[in-house]
Protein backbone atom coordinates (compact mmCIF):
# COMPACT_ATOMS: atom_id res chain seq x y z
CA UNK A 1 7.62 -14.53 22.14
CA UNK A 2 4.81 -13.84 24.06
CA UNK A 3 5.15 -10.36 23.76
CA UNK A 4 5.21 -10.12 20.33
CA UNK A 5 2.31 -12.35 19.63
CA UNK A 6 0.06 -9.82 21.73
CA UNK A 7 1.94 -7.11 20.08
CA UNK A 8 0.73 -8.49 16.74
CA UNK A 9 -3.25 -8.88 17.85
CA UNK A 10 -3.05 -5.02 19.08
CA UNK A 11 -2.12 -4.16 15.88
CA UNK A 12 -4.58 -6.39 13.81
CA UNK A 13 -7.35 -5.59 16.43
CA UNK A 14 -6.62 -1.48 16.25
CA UNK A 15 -6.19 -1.59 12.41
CA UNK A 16 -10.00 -3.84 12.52
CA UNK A 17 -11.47 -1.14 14.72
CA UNK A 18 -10.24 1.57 12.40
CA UNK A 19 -11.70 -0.52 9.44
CA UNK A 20 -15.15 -0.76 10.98
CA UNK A 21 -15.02 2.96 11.92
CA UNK A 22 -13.42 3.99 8.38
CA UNK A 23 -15.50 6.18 5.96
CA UNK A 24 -15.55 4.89 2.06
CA UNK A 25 -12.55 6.30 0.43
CA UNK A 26 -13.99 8.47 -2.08
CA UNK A 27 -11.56 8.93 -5.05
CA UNK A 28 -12.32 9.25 -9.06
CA UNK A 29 -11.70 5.46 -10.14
CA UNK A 30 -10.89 6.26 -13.60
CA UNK A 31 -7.65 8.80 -13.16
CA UNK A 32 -4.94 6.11 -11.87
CA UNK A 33 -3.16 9.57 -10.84
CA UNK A 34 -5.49 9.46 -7.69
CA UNK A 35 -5.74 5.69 -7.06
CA UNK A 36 -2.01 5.75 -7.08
CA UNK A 37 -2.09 8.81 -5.00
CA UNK A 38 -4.44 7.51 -2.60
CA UNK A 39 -2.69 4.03 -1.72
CA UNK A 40 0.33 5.59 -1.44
CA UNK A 41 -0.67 7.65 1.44
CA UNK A 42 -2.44 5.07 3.08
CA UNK A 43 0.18 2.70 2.48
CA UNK A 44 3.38 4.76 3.89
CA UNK A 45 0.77 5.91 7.00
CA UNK A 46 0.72 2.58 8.19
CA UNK A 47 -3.24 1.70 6.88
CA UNK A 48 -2.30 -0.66 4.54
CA UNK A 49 -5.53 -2.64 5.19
CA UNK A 50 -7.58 0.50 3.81
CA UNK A 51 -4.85 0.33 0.85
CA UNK A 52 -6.16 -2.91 0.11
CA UNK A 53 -9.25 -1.27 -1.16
CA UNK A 54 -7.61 0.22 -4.03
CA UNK A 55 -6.04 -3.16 -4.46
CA UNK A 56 -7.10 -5.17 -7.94
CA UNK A 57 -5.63 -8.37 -6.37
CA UNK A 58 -7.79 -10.65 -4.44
CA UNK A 59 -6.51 -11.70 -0.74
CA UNK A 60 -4.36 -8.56 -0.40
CA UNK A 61 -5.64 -8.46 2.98
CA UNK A 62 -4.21 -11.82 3.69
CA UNK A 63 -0.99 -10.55 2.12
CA UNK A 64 -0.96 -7.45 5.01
CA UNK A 65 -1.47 -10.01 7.45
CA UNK A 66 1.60 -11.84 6.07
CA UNK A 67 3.40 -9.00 5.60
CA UNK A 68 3.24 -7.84 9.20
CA UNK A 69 3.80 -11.02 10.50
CA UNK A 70 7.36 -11.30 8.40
CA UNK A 71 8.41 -7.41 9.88
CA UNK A 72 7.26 -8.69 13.32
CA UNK A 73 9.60 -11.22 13.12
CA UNK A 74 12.55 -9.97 11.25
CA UNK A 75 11.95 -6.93 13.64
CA UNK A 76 11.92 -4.60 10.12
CA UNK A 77 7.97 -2.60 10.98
CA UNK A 78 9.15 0.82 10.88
CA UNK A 79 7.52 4.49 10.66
CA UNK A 80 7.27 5.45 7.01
CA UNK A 81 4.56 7.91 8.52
CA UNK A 82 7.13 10.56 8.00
CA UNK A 83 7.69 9.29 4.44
CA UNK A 84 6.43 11.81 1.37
CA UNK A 85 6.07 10.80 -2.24
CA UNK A 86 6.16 12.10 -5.79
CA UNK A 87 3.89 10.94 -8.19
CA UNK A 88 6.72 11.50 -11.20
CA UNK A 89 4.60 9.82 -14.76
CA UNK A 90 2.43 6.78 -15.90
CA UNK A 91 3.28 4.66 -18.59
CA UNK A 92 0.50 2.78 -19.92
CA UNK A 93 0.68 -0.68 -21.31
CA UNK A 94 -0.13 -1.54 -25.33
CA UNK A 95 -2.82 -2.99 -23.90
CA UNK A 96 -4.31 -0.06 -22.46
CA UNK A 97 -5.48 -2.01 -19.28
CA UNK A 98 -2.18 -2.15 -17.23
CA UNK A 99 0.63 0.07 -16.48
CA UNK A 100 3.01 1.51 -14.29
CA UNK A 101 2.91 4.88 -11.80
CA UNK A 102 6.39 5.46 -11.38
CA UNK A 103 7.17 7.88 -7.83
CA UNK A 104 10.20 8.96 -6.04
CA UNK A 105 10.03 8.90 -2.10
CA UNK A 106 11.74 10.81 0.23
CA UNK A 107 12.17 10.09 4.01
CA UNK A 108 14.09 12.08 6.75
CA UNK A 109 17.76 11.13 6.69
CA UNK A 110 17.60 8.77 3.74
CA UNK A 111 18.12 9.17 0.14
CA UNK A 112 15.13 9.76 -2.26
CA UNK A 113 14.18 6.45 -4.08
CA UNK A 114 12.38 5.63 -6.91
CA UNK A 115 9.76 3.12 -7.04
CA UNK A 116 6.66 2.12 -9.11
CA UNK A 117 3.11 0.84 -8.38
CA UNK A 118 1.90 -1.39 -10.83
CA UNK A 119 -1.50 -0.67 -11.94
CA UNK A 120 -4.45 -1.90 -13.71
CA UNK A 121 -7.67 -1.20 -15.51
CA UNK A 122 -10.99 -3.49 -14.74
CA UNK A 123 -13.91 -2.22 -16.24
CA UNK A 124 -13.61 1.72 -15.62
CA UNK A 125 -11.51 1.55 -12.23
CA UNK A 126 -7.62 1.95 -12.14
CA UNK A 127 -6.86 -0.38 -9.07
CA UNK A 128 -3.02 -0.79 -8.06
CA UNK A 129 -2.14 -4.27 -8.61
CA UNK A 130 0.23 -4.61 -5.03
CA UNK A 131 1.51 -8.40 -4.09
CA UNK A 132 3.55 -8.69 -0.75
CA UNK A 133 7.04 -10.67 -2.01
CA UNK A 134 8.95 -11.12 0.77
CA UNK A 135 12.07 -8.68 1.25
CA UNK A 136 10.25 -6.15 -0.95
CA UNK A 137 8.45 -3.72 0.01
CA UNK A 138 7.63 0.01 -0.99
């Protein structure tokens, strides 16, 4: 038990010092193409706190947090660094503010699967609307 706990304040302590030392991610707000794009590589590379910048929900850093605290326990982290992606379409909502990037990912010995980020439009910016529910995850 002890061992995990200090396992878990390495990580949030490295993925802290990588905030502070991050650059701004610089990505064209209005094409949800490369929001989706961008979160999805941060997210399968294991900086899902710099995801959260991309992220139109408030507290999604507090959801990470949960998040790894669930995998630590359940024993589930594991590398998706390894893990590619296909953006494959967007469908936009009537409304024109919300919609869905739909993407197929690959891994090494596992079966492609599909998967969607949810998106949505405040102001100009396309942010991806990501919420943690437990047992589900990209």
């Amino acid at each position: 038990m002890r061992t995990r706990f200090l396992i878990i304040i390495l990580i949030f302590f490295t993925l802290d010092v990588h905030l502070l030392l991050s650059q701004p991610i610089e990505i064209d707000y209005s094409k949800p193409e490369e929001v989706a794009k961008k979160f999805l590589e941060l997210y399968f590379k294991g900086d899902w706190f710099s995801a959260c910048k991309l992220c139109a929900c408030e507290g999604c850093e507090d959801q990470i947090s949960f998040m790894i605290k669930k995998m630590d326990e359940e024993s589930t982290i594991t590398d998706e660094s390894k893990c590619t992606f296909t953006l494959d379409k967007f469908e936009l909502d009537k409304d024109g503010t919300t919609g869905k990037y739909y993407y197929t990912k690959t891994c090494p010995d596992a079966k492609p699967k599909k998967n969607h980020v949810d998106m949505k439009k405040i102001g100009e910016k396309w942010l991806v609307e990501y919420i943690y529910r437990r047992d589900k995850f990209l």
